[in-house]
PDB file of N, CA and C in Angstrom:
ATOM      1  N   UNK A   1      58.893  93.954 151.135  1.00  0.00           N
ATOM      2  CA  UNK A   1      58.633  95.106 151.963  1.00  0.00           C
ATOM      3  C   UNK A   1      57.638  94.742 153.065  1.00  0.00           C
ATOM      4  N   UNK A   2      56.611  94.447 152.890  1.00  0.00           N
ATOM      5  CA  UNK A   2      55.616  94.030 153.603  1.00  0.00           C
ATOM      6  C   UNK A   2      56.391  93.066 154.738  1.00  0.00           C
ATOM      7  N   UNK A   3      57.028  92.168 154.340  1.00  0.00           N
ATOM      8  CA  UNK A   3      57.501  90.783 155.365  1.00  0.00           C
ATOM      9  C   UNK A   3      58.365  91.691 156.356  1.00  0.00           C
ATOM     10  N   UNK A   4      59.319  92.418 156.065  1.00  0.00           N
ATOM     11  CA  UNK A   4      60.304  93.141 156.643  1.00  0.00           C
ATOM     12  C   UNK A   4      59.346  93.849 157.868  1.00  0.00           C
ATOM     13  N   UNK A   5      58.160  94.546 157.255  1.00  0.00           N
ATOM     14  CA  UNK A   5      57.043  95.123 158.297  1.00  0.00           C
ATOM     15  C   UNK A   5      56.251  94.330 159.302  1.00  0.00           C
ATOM     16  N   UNK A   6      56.262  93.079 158.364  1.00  0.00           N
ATOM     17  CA  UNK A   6      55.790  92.302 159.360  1.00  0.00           C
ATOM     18  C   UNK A   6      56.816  91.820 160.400  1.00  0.00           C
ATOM     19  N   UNK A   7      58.112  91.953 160.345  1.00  0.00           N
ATOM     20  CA  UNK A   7      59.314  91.507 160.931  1.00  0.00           C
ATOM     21  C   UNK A   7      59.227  92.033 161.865  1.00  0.00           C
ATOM     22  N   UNK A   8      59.104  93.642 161.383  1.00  0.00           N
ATOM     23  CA  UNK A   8      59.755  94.599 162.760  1.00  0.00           C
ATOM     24  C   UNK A   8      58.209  94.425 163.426  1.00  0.00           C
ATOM     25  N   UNK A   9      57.239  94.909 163.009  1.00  0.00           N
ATOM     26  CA  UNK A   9      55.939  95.072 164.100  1.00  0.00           C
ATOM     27  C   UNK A   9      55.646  93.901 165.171  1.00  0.00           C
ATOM     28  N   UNK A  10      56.114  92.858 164.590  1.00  0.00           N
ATOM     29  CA  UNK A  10      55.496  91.466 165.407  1.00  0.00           C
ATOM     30  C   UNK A  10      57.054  91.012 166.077  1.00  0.00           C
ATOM     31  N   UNK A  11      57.467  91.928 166.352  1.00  0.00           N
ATOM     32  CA  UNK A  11      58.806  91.599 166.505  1.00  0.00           C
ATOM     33  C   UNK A  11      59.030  90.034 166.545  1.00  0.00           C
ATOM     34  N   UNK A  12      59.557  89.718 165.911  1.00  0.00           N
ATOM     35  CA  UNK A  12      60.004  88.601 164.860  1.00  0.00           C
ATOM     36  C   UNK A  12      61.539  88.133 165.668  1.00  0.00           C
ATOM     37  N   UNK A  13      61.888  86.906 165.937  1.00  0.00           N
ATOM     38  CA  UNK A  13      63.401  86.942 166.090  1.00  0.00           C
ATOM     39  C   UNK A  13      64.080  86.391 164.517  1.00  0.00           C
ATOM     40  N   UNK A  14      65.214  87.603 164.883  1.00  0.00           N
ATOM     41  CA  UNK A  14      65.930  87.819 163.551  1.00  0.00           C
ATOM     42  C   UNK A  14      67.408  87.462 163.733  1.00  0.00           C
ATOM     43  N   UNK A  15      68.400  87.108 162.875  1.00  0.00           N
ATOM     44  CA  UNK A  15      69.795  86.681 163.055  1.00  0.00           C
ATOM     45  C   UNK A  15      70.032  88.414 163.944  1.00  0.00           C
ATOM     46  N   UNK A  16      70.770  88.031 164.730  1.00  0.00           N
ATOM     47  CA  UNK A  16      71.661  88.610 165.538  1.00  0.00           C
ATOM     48  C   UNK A  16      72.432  89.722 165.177  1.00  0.00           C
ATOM     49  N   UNK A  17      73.086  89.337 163.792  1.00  0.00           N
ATOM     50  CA  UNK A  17      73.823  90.209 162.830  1.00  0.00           C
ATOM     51  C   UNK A  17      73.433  91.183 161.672  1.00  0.00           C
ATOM     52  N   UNK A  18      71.885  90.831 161.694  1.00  0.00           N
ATOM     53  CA  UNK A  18      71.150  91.938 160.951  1.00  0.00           C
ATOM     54  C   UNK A  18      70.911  93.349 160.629  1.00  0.00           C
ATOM     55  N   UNK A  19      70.884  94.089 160.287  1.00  0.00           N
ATOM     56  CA  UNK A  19      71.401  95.389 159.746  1.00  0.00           C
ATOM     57  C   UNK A  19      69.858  96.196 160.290  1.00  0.00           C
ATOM     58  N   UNK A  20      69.914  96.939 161.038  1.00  0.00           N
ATOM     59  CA  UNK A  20      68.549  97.443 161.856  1.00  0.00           C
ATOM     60  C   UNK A  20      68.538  98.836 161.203  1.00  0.00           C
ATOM     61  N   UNK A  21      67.182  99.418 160.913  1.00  0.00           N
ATOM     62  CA  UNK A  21      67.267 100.616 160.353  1.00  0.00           C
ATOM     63  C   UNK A  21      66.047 101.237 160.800  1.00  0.00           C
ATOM     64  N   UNK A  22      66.028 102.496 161.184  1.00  0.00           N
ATOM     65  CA  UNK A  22      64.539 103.163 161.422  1.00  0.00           C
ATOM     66  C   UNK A  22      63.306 103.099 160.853  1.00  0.00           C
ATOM     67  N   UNK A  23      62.648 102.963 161.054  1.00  0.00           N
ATOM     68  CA  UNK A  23      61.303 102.330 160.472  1.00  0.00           C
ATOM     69  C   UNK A  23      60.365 103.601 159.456  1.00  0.00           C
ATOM     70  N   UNK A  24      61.196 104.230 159.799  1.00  0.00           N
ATOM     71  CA  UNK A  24      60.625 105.913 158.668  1.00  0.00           C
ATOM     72  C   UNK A  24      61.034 105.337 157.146  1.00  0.00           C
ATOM     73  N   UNK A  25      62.075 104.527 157.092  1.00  0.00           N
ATOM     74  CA  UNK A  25      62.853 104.494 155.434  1.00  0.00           C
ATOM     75  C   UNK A  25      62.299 103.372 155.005  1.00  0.00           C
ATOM     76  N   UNK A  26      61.911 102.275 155.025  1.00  0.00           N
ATOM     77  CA  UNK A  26      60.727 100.988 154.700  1.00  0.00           C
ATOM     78  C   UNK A  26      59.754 102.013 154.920  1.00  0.00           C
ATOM     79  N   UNK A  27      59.115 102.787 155.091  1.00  0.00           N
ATOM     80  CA  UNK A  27      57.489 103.214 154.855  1.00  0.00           C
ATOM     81  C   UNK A  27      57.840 104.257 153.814  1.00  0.00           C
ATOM     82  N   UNK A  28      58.667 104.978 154.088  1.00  0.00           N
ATOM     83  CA  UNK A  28      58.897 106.240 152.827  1.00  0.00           C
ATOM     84  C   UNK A  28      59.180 104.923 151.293  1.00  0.00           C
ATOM     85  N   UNK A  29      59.848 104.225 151.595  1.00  0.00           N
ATOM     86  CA  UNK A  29      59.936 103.350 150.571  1.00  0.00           C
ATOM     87  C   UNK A  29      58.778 103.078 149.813  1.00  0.00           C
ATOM     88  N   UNK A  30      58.005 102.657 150.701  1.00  0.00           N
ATOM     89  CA  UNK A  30      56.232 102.150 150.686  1.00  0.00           C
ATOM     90  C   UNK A  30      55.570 103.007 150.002  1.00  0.00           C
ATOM     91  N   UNK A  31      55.804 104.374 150.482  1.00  0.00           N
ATOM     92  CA  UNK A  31      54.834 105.255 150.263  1.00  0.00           C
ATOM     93  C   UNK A  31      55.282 105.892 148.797  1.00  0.00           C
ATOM     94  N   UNK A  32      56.276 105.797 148.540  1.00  0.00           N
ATOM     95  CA  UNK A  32      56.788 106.305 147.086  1.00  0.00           C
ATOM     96  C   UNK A  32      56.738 104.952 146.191  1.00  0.00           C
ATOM     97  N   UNK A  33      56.368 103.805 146.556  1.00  0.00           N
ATOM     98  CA  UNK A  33      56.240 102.527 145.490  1.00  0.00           C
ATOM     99  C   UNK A  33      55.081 103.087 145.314  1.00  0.00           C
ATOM    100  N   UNK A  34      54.023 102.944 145.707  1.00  0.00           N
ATOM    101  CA  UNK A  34      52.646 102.949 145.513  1.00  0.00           C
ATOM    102  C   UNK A  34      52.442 104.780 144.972  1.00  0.00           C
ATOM    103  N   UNK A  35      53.534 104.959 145.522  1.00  0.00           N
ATOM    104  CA  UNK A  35      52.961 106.581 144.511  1.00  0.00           C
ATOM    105  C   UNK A  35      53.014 106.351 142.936  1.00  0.00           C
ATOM    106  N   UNK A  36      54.257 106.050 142.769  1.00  0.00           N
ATOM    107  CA  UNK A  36      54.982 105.801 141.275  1.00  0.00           C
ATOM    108  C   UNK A  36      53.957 104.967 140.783  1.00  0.00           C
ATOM    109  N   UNK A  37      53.159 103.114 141.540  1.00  0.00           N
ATOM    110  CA  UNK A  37      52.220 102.573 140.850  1.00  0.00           C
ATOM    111  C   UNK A  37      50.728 103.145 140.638  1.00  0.00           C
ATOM    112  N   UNK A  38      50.572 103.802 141.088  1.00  0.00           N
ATOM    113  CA  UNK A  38      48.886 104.715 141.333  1.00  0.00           C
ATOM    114  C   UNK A  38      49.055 105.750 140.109  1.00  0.00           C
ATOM    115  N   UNK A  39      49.941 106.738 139.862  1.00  0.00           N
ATOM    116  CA  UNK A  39      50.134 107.408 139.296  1.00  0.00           C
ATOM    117  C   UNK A  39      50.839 106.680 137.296  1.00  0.00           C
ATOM    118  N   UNK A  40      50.938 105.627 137.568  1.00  0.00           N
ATOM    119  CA  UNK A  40      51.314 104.775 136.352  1.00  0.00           C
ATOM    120  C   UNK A  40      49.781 104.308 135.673  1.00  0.00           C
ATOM    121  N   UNK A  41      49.342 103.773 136.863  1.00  0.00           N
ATOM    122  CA  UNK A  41      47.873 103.113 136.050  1.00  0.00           C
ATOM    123  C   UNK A  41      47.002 103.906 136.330  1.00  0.00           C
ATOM    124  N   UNK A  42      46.849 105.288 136.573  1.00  0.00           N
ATOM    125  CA  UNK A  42      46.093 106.242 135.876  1.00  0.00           C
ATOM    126  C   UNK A  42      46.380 107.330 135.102  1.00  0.00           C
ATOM    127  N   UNK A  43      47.421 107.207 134.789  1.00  0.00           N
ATOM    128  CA  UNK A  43      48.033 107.767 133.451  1.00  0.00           C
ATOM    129  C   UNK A  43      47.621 107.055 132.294  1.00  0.00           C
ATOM    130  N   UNK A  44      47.987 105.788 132.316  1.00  0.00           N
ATOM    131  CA  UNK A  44      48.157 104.726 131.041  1.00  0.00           C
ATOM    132  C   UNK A  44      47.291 103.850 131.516  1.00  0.00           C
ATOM    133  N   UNK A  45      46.281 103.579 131.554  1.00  0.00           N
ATOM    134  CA  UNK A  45      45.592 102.096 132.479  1.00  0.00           C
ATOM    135  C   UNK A  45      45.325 101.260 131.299  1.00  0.00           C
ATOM    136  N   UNK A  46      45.607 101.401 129.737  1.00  0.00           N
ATOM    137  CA  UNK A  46      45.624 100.611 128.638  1.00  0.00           C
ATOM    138  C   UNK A  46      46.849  99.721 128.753  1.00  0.00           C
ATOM    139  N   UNK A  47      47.942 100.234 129.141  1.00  0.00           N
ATOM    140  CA  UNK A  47      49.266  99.749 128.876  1.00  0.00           C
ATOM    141  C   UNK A  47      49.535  98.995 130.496  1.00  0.00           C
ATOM    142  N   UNK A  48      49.100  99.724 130.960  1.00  0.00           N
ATOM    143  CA  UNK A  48      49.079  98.985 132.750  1.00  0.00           C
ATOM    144  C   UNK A  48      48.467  97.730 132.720  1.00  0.00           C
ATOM    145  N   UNK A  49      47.342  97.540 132.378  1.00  0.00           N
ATOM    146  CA  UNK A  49      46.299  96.116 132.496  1.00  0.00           C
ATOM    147  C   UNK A  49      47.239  94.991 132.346  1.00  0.00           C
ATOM    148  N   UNK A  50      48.657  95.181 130.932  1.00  0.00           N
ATOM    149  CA  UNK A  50      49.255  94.009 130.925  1.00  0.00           C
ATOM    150  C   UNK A  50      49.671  93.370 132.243  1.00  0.00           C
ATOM    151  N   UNK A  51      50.391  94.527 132.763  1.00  0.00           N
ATOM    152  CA  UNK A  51      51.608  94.676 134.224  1.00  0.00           C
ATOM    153  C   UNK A  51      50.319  94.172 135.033  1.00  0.00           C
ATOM    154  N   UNK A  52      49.356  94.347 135.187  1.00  0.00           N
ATOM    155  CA  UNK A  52      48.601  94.299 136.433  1.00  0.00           C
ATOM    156  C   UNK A  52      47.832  92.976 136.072  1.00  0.00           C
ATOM    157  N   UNK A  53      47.693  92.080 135.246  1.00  0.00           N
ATOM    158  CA  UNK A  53      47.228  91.111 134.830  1.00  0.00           C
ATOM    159  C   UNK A  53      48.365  90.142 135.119  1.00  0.00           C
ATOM    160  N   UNK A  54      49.833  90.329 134.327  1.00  0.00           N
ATOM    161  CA  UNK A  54      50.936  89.651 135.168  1.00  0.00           C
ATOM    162  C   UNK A  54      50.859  89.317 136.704  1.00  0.00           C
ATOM    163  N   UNK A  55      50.481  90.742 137.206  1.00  0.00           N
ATOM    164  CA  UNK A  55      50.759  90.455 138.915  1.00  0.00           C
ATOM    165  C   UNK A  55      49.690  89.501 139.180  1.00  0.00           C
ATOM    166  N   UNK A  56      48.581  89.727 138.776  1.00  0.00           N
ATOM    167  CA  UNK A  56      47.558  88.705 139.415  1.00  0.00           C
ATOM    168  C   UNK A  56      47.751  87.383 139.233  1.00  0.00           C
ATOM    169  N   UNK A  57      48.424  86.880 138.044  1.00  0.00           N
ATOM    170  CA  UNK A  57      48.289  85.565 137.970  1.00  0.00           C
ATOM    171  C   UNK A  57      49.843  85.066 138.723  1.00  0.00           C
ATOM    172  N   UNK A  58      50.396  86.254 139.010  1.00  0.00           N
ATOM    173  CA  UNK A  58      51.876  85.901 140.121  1.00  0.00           C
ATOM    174  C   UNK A  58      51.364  85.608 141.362  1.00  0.00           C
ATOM    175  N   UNK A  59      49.985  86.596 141.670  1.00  0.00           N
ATOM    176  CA  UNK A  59      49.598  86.537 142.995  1.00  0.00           C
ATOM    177  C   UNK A  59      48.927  84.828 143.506  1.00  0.00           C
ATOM    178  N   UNK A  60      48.347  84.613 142.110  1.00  0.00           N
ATOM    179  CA  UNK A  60      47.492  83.412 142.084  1.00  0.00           C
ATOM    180  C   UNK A  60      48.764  81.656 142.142  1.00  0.00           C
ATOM    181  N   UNK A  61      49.504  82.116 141.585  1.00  0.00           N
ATOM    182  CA  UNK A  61      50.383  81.050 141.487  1.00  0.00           C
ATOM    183  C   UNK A  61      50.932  80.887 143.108  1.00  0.00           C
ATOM    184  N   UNK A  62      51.761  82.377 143.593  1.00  0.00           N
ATOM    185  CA  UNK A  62      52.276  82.168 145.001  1.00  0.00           C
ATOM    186  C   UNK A  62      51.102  81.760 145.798  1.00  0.00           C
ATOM    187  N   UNK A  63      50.072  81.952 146.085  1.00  0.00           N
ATOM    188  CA  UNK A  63      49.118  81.720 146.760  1.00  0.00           C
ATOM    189  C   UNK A  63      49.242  80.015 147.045  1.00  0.00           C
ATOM    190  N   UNK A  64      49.350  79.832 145.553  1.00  0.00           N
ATOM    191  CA  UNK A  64      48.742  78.131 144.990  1.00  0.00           C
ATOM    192  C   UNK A  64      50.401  77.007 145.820  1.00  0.00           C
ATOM    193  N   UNK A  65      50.918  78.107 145.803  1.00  0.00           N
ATOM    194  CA  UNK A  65      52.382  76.953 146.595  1.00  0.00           C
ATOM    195  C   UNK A  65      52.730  77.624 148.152  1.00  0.00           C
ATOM    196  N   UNK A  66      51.697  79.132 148.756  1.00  0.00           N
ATOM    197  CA  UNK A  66      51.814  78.948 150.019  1.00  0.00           C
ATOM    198  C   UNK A  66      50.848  77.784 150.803  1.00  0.00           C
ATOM    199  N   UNK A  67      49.997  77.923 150.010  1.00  0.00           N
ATOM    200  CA  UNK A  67      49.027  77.153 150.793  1.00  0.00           C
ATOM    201  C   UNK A  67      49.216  75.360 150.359  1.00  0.00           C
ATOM    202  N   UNK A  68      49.664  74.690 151.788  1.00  0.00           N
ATOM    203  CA  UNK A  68      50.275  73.858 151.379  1.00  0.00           C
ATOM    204  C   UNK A  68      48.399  72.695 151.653  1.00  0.00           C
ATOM    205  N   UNK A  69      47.419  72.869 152.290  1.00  0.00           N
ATOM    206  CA  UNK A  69      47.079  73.074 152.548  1.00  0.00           C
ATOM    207  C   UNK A  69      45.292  72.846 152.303  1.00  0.00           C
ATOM    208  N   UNK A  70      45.497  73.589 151.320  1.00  0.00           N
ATOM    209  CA  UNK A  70      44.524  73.825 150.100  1.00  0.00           C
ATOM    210  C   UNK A  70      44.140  72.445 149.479  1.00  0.00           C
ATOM    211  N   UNK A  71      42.362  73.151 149.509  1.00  0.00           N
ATOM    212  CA  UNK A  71      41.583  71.626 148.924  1.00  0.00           C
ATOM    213  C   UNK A  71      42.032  70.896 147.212  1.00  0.00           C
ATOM    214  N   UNK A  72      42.691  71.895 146.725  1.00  0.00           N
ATOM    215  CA  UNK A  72      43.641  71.637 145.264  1.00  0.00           C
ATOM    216  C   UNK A  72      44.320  70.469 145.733  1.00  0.00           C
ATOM    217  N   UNK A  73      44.911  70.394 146.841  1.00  0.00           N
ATOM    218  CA  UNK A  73      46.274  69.497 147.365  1.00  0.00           C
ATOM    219  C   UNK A  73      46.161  68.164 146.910  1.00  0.00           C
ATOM    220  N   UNK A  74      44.875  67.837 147.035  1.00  0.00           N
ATOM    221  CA  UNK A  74      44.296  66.483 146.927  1.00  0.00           C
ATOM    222  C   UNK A  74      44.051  65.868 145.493  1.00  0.00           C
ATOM    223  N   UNK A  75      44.398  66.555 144.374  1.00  0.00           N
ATOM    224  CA  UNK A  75      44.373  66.199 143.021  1.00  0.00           C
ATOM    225  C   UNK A  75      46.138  66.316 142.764  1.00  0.00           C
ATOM    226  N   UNK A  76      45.999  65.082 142.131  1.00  0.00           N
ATOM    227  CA  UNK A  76      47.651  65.148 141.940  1.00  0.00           C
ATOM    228  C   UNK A  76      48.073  65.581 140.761  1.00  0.00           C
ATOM    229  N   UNK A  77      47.601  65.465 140.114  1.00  0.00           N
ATOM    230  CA  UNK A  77      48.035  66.709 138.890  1.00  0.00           C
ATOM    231  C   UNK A  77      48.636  68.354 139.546  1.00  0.00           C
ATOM    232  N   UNK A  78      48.062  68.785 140.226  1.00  0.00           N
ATOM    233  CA  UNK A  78      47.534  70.067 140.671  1.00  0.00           C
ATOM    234  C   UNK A  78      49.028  69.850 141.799  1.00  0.00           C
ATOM    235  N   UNK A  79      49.253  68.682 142.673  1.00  0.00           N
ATOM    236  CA  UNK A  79      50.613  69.090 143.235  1.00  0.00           C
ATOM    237  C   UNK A  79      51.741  68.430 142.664  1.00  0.00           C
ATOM    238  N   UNK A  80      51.633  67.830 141.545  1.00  0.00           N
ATOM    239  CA  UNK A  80      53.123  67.754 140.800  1.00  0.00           C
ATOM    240  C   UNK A  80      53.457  69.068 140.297  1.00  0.00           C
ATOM    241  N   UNK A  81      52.354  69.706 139.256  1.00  0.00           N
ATOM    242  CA  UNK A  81      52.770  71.107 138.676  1.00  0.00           C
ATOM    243  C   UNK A  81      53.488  71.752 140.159  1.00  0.00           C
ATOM    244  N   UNK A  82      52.471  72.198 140.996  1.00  0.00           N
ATOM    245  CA  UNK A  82      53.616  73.259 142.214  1.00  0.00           C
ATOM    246  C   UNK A  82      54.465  72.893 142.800  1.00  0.00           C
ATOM    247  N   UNK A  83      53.880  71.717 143.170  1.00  0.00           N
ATOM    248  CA  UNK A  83      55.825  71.281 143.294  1.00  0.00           C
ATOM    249  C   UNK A  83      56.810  71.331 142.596  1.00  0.00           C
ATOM    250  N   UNK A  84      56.547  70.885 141.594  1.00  0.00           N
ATOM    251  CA  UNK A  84      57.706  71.191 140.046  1.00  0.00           C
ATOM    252  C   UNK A  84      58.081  72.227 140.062  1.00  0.00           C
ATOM    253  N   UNK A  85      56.897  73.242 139.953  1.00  0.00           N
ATOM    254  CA  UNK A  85      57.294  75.154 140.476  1.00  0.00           C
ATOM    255  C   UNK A  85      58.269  75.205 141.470  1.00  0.00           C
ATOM    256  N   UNK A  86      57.420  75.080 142.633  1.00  0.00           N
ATOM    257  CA  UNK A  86      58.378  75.544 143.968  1.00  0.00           C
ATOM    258  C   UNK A  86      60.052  74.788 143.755  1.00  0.00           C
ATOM    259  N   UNK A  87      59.744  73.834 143.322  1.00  0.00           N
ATOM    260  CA  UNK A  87      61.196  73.160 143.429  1.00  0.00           C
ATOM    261  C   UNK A  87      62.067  73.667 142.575  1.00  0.00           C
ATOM    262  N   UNK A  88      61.496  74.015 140.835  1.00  0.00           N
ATOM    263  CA  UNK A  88      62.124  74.975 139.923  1.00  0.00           C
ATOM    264  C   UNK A  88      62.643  76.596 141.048  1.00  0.00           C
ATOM    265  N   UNK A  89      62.189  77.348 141.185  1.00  0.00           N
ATOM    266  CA  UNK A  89      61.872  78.302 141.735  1.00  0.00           C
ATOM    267  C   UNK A  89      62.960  78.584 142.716  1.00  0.00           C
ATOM    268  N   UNK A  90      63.193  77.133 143.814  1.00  0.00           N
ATOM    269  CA  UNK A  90      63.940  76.975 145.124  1.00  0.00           C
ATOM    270  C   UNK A  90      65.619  76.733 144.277  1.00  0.00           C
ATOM    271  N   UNK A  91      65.209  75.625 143.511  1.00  0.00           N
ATOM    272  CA  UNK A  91      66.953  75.768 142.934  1.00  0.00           C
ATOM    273  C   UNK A  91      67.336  76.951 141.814  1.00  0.00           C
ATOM    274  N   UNK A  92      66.565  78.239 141.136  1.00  0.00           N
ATOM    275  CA  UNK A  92      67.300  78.910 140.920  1.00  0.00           C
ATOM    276  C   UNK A  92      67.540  80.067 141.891  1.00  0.00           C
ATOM    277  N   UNK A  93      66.607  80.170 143.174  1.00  0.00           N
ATOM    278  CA  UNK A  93      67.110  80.893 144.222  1.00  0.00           C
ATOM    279  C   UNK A  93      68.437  80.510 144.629  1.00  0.00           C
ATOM    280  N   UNK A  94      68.856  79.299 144.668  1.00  0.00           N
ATOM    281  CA  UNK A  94      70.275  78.809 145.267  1.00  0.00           C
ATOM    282  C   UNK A  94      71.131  79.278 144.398  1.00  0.00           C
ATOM    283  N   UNK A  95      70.688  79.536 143.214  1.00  0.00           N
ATOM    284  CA  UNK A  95      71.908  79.684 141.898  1.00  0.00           C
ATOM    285  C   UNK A  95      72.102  81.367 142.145  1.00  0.00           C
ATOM    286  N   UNK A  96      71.430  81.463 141.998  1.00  0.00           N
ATOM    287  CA  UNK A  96      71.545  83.446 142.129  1.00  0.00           C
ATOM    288  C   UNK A  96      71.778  83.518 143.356  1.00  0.00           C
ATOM    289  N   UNK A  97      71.308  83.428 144.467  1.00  0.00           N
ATOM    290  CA  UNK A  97      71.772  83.719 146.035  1.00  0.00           C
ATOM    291  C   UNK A  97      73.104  83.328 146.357  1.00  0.00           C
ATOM    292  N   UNK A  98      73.392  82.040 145.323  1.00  0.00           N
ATOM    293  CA  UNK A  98      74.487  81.341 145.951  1.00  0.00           C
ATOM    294  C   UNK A  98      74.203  80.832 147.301  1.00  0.00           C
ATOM    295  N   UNK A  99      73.508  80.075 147.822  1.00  0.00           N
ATOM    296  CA  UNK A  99      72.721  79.764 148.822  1.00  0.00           C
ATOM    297  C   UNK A  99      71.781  78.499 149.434  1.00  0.00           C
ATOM    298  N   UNK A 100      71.996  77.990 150.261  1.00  0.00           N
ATOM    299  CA  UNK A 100      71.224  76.494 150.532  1.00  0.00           C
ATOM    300  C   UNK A 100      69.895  76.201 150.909  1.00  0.00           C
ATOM    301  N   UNK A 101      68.716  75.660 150.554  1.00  0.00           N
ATOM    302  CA  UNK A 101      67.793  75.923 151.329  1.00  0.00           C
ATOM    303  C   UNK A 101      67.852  74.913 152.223  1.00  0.00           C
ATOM    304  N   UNK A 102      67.287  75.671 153.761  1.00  0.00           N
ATOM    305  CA  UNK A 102      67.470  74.513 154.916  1.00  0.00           C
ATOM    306  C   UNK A 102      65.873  73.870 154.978  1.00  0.00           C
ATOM    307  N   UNK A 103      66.005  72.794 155.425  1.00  0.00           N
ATOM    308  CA  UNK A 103      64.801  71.914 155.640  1.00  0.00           C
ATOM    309  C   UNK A 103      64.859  71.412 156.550  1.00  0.00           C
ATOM    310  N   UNK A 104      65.575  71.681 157.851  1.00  0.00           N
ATOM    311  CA  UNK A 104      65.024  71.300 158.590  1.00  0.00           C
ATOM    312  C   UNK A 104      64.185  72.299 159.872  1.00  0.00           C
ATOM    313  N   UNK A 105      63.554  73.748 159.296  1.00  0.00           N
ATOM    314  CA  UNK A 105      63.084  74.722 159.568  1.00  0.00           C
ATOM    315  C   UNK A 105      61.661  74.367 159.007  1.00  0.00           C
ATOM    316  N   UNK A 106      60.775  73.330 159.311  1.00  0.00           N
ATOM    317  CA  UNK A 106      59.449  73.368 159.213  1.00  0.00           C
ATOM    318  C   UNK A 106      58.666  74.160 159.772  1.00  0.00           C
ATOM    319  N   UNK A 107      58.499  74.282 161.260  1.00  0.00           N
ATOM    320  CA  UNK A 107      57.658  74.761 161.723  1.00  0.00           C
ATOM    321  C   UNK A 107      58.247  76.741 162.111  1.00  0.00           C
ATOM    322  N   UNK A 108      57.611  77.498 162.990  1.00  0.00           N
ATOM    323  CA  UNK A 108      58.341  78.478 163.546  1.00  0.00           C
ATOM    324  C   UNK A 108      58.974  78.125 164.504  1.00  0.00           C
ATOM    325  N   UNK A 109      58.505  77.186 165.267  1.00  0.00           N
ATOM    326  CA  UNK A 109      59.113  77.594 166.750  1.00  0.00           C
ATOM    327  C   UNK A 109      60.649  76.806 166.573  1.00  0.00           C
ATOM    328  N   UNK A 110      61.067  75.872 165.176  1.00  0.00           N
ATOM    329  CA  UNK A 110      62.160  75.611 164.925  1.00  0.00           C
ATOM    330  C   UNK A 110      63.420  76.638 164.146  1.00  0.00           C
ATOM    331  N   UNK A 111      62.234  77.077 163.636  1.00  0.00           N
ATOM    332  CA  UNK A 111      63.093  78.125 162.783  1.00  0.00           C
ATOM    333  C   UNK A 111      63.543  79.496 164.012  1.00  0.00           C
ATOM    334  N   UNK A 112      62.563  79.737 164.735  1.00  0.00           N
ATOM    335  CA  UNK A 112      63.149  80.970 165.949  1.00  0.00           C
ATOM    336  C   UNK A 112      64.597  80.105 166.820  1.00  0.00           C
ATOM    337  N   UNK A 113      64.347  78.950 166.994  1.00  0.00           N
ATOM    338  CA  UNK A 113      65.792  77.937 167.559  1.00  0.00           C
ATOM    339  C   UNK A 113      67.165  78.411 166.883  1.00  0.00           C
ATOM    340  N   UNK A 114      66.808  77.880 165.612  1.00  0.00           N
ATOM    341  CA  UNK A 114      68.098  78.497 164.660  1.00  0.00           C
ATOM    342  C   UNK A 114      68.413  79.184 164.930  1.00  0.00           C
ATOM    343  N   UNK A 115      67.574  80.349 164.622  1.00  0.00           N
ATOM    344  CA  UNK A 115      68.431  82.088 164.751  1.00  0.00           C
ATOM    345  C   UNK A 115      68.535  81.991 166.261  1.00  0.00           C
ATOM    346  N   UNK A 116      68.562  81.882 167.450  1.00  0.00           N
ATOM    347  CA  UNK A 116      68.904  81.999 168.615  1.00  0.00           C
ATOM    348  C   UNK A 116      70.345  80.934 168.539  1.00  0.00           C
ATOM    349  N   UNK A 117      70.503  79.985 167.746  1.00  0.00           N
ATOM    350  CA  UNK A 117      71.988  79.541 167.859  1.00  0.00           C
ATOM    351  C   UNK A 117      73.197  80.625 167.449  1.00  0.00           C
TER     352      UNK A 117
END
């Protein structure tokens, strides 16, 4: 949700063939996720802590393989595990997407090339 927002606001170039929708239905979206989660973990915040302890250490892991980057990088223990991840991770995206990942989209200003082909 967020990326999609970041898509449209920073206007982003996007494939050509993309499915454009008013920007009211991604925020009503938004605004009823976070209703349903606000209203969950203060109802139950015993039974929530699990769910919200999950997310953090999801948050902590993605973090640990965006940042390519990071003073971690330099212990190699520390980038076999995320790599092992990301690479686990990348080939069952291909399996479920049915789908290739491209590599030769390093930077942005290669990846905006693409979608303009």
């Amino acid at each position: 949700m967020a990326a999609l927002l970041n898509i449209r606001f920073r206007h982003l170039p996007v494939h050509p063939e993309a499915i454009r929708m008013p920007i009211v239905f991604p925020l009503l979206f938004l605004a009823f996720s976070l209703t349903l989660v606000t209203v969950t973990v203060a109802r139950s915040f015993s039974i929530s802590v699990v769910g919200l302890a999950m997310l953090a250490m999801a948050l902590c892991l993605y973090t640990g393989m965006l940042q390519k980057r990071t003073p971690l990088r330099r212990f190699a223990p520390y980038r076999r595990c995320i790599d092992a991840i990301d690479d686990g991770f990348a080939v069952m995206a291909q399996i479920v997407f049915d789908g290739q990942i491209r590599l030769n989209s390093d930077n942005k200003e290669n990846a905006a090339e693409d979608l303009k082909e």
